[in-house]
Protein backbone atom coordinates (compact mmCIF):
# COMPACT_ATOMS: atom_id res chain seq x y z
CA UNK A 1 109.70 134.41 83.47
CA UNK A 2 111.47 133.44 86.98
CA UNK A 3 113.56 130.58 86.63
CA UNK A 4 114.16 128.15 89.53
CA UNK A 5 116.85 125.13 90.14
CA UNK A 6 116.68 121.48 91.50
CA UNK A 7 120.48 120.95 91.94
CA UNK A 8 121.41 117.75 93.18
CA UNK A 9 123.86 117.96 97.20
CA UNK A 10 125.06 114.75 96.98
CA UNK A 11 124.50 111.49 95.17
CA UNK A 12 121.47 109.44 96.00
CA UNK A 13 121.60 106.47 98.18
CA UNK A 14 120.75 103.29 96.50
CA UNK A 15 117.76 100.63 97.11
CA UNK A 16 119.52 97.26 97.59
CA UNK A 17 119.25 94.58 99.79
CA UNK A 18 122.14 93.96 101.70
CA UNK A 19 123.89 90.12 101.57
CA UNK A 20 124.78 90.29 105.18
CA UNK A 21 122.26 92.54 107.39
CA UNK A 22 118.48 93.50 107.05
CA UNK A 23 119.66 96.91 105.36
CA UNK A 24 118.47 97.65 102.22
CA UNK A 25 120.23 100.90 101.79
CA UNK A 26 123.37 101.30 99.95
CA UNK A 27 125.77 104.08 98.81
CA UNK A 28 128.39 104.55 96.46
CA UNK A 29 130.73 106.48 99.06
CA UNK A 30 133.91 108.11 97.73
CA UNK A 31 133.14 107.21 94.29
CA UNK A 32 135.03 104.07 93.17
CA UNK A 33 135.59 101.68 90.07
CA UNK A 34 137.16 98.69 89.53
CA UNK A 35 138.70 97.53 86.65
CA UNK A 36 139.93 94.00 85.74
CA UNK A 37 141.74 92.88 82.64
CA UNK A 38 141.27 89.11 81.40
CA UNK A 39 143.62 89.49 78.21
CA UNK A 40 141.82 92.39 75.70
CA UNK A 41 138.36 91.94 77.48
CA UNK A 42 137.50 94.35 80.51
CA UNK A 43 135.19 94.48 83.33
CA UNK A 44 134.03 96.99 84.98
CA UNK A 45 132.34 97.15 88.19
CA UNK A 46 130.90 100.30 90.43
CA UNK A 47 131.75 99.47 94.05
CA UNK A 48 128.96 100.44 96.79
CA UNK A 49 128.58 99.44 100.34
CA UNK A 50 126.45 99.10 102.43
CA UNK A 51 125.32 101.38 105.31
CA UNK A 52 124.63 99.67 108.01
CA UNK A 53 127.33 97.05 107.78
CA UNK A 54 129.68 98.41 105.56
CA UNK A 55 129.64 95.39 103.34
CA UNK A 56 131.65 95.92 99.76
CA UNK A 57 129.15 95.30 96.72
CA UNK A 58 130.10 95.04 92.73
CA UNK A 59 127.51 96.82 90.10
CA UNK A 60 128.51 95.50 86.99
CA UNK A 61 128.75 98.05 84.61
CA UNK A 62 130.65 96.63 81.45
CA UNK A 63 130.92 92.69 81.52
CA UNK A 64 133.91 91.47 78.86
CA UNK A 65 133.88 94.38 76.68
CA UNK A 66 137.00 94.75 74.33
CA UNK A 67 139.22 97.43 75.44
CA UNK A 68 139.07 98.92 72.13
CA UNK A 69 135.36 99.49 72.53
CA UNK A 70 135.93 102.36 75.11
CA UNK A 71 136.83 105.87 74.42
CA UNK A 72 140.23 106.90 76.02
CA UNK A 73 138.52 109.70 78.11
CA UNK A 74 136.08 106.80 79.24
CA UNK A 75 138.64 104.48 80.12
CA UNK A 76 140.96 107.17 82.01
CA UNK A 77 137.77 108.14 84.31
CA UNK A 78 137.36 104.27 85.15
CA UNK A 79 141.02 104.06 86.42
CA UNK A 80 141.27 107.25 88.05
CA UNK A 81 137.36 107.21 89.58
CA UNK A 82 135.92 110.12 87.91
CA UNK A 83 133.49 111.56 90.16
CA UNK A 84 131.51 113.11 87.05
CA UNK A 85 131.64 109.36 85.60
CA UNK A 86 130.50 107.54 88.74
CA UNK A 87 127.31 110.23 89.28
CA UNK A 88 126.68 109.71 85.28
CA UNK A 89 126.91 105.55 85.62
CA UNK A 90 124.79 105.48 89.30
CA UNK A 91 121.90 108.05 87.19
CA UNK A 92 121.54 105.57 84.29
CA UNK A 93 118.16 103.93 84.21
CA UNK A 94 119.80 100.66 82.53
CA UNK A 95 122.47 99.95 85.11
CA UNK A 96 119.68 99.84 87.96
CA UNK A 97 117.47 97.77 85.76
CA UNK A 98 120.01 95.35 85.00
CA UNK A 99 121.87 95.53 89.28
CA UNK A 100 118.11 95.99 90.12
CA UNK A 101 118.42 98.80 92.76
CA UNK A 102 116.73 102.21 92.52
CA UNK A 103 117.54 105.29 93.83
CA UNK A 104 116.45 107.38 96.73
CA UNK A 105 116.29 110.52 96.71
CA UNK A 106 115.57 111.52 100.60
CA UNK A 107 117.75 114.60 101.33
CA UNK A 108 119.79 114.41 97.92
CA UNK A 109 118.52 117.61 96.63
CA UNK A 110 118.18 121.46 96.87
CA UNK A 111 115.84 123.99 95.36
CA UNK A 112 117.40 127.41 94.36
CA UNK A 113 115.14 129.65 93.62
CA UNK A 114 114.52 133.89 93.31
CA UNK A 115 111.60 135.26 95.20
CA UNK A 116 108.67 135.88 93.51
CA UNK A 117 107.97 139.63 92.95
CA UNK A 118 104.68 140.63 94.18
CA UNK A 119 104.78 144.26 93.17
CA UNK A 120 104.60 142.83 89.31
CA UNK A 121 101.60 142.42 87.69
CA UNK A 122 99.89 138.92 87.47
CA UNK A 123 99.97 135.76 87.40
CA UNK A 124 103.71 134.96 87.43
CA UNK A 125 105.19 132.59 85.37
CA UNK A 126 107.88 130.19 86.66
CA UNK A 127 110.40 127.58 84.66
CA UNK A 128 111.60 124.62 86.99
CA UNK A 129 114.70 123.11 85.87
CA UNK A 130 115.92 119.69 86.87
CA UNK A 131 119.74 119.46 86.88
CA UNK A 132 119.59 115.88 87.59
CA UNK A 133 116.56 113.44 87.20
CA UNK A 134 115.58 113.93 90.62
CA UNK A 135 112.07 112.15 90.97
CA UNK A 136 110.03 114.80 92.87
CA UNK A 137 106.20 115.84 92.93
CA UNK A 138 105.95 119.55 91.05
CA UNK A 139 103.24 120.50 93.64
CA UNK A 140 106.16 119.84 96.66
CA UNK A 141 108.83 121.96 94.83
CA UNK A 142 106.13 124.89 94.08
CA UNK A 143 104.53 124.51 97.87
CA UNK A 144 108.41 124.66 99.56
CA UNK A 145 109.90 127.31 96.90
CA UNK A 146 106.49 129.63 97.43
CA UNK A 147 106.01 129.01 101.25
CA UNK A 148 102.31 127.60 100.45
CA UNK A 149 100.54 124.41 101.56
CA UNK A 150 99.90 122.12 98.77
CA UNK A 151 96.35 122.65 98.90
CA UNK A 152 97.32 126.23 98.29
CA UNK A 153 99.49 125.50 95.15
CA UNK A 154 96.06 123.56 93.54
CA UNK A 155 94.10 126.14 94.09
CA UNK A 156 96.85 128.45 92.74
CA UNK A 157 99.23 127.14 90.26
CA UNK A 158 98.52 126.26 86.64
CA UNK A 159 100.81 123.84 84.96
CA UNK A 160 101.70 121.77 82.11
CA UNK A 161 102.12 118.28 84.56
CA UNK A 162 100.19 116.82 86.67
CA UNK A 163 101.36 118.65 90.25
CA UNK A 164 100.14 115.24 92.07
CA UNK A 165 102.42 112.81 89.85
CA UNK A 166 106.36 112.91 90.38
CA UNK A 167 108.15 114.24 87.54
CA UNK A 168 112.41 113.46 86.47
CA UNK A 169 112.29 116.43 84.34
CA UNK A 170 111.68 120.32 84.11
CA UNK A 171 108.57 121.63 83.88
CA UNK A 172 106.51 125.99 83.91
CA UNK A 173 103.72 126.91 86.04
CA UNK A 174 101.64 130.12 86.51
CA UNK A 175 101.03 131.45 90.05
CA UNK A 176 97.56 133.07 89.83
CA UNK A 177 96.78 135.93 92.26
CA UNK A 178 95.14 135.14 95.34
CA UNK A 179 91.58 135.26 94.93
């Protein structure tokens, strides 16, 4: 069985309406927290601006949480702007529920893959792994990693999703022979 990668180049911009322009892009930039103290009660906020204008935005991320509620590691990457700990707070599904933005993932993502051996016997089996939960269609990762059209990869491709319906996490599929 091949294995192939969706690896994730750079953090996704966000969906937000801007307060000052008609933009409705957003991106977290270099990666930055802030922290403010009110006595033993923290907040914590992921700041994002705008693209077009540049405008400074707060994602509220812990609202008056006791200090003692955070682990040390977790409190260190807040001060110090983790990069790890901004990419794991901007992927969670309950912060852009609750700051209502959602991600896009235009040009955020790569496919590594091996080439498919064609002097081996078929059909070849394939394992697609998400490294990130990069929302992408299965039958435009198969068409781009196997050089086909997608009309191609239905005729071709066997899998257990649905090729047509975009998918946040890994999935197989068999390439048939051409027939």
């Amino acid at each position: 069985m091949l294995r192939w990668f969706v690896r994730r180049t750079r953090l996704p911009l966000l969906t937000l309406p801007c307060l000052d322009c008609p933009s409705e892009s957003a991106t977290t930039g270099r990666g930055r927290f802030r922290v403010n103290a009110n006595r033993k009660l923290l907040d914590v906020w992921l700041l994002v601006r705008c693209v077009s204008c540049d405008r400074t935005r707060k994602l509220t991320v812990h609202e008056r949480t006791p200090v003692g509620a955070f682990e040390p590691a977790e409190l260190r990457g807040y001060r110090v702007n983790d990069p790890a700990l901004v990419a794991a707070r901007l992927l969670d599904p309950a912060l852009a529920r609750r700051c209502h933005f959602t991600l896009d993932w235009t040009d955020a993502w790569r496919l590594d893959t091996h080439p498919v051996p064609l002097d081996q016997g078929w059909p070849v089996r394939v394992e697609v792994v998400l490294d990130d939960p990069v929302p992408v269609r299965p039958d435009r990762i198969v068409a781009h990693g196997l050089g086909l059209t997608r009309p191609q990869v239905r005729r071709r491709v066997k899998s257990d999703r649905p090729l047509g319906r975009p998918t946040v996490s890994g999935f197989t599929f068999t390439l048939l022979a051409e027939g």
